[in-house]
Every structure is written in C-alpha cells, then in structure tokens.
Protein backbone atom coordinates (compact mmCIF):
# COMPACT_ATOMS: atom_id res chain seq x y z
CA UNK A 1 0.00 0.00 0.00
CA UNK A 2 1.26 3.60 -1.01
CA UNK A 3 2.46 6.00 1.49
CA UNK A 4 -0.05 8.99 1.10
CA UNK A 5 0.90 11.83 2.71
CA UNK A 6 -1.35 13.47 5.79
CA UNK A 7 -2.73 16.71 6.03
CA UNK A 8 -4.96 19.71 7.53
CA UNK A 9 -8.52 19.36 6.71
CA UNK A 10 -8.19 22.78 4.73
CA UNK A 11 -4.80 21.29 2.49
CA UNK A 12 -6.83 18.96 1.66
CA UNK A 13 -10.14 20.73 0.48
CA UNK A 14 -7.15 23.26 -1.66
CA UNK A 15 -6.18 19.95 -3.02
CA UNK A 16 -9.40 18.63 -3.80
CA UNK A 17 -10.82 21.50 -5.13
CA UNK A 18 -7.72 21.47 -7.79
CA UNK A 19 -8.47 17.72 -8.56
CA UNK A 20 -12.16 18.80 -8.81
CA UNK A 21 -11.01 21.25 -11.89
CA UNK A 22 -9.09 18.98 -13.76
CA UNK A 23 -11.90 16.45 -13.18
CA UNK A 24 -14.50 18.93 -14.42
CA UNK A 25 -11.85 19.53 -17.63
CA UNK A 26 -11.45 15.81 -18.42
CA UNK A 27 -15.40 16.00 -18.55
CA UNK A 28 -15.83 18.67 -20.94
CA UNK A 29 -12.69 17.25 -23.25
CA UNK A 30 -14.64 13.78 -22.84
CA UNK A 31 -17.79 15.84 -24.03
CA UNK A 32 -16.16 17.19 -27.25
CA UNK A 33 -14.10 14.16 -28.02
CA UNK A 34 -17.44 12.11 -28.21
CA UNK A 35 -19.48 15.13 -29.90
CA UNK A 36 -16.91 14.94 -32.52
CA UNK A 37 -17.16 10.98 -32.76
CA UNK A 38 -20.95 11.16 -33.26
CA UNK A 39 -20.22 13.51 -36.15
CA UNK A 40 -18.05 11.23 -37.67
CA UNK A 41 -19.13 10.28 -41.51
CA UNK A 42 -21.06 7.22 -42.34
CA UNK A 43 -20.09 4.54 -44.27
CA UNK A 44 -23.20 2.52 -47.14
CA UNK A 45 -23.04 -0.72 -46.62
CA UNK A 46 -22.59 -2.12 -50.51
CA UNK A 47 -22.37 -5.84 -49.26
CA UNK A 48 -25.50 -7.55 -48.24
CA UNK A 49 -25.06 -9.32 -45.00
CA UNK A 50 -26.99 -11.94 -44.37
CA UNK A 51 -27.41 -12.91 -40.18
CA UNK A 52 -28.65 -16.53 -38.76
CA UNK A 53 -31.27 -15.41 -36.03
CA UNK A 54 -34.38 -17.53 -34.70
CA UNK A 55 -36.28 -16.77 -37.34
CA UNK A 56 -33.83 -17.75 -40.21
CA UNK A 57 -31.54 -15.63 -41.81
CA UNK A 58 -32.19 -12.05 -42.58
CA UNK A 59 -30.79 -8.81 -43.87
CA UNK A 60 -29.08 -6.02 -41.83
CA UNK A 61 -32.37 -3.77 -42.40
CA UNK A 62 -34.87 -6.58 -41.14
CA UNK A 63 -33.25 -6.98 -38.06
CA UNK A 64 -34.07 -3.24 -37.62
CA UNK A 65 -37.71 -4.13 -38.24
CA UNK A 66 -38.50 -0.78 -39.02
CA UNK A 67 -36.55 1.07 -35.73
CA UNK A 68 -33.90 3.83 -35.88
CA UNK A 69 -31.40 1.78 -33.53
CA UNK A 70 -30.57 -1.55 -33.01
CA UNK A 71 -28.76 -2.78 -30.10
CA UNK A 72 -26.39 -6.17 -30.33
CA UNK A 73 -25.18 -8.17 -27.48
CA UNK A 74 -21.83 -9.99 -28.39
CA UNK A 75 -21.92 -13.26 -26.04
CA UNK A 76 -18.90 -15.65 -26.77
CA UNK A 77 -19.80 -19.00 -25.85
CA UNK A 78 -17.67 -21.80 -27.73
CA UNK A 79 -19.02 -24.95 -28.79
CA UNK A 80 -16.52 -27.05 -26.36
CA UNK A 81 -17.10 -24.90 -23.10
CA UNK A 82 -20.16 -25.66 -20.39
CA UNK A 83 -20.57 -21.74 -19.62
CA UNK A 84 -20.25 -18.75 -21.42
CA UNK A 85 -16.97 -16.97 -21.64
CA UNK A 86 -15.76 -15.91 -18.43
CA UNK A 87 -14.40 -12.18 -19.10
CA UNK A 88 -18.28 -12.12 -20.67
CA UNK A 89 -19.83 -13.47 -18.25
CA UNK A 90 -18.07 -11.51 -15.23
C-alpha cells in the first residue's frame, strides 16, 4: 500500500478542489471528443449481410424491423465450453 501523505482538513479541500477542476476539464474534453465521434461520416453498406437469427436468416435492415437503432449483445460461448466466456460473463 502507497504512502499517502497526511494533512490539515483545509490542504486537503485546496487539493481537492484542484483535482475537482481537472476532473471537471477531463469531462468537458470527454464531451467534445465524443461530440466529434458522433459527427463522424457514415459509411453505405454495398455488401449484403446476411445474419442466422431464430427466425432464419435475414438482412441487416430486417433486423431493424422498421426502428432507428438496433442494439447487439456480443456473447462468446464456444461450442466445447459448459458456460459462457468468463471475461463475458463476469
């Protein structure tokens, strides 16, 4: 365990209140680096993917079924193993 070093009650409220700014900057750099990711161009698909669901296989577009978004979940689980993978599943 590291050594920290001990002080006042009012040292540490300076100290904190410094960490607080930089904290506060991180944020707003976090905010612009993702504003600037969302604005990123798009790429068309030209390929037509084809995806084995449930249902059969379908398109990129059906499994959007007429919604905006679609979320995935990426679940490894390998044919050998008796539970899913463990950094996964933790």
């Amino acid at each position: 365990m590291q050594n920290h070093k001990v002080v006042s009650r009012q040292e540490w409220l300076v100290a904190r209140k410094e960490h607080l700014a930089k904290e506060k900057e991180f944020t707003y750099l976090r905010d612009q680096l993702s504003e600037a990711r969302r604005a990123l161009p798009w790429v068309k698909l030209e390929k037509e993917y084809q995806f084995d669901t449930p249902t059969g296989k379908q398109s990129l577009s059906d499994l959007f079924d007429g919604r905006s978004q679609l979320i995935i979940y990426h679940f490894m689980y390998g044919p050998e193993w008796s539970e899913g993978c463990p950094s996964c599943s933790f």
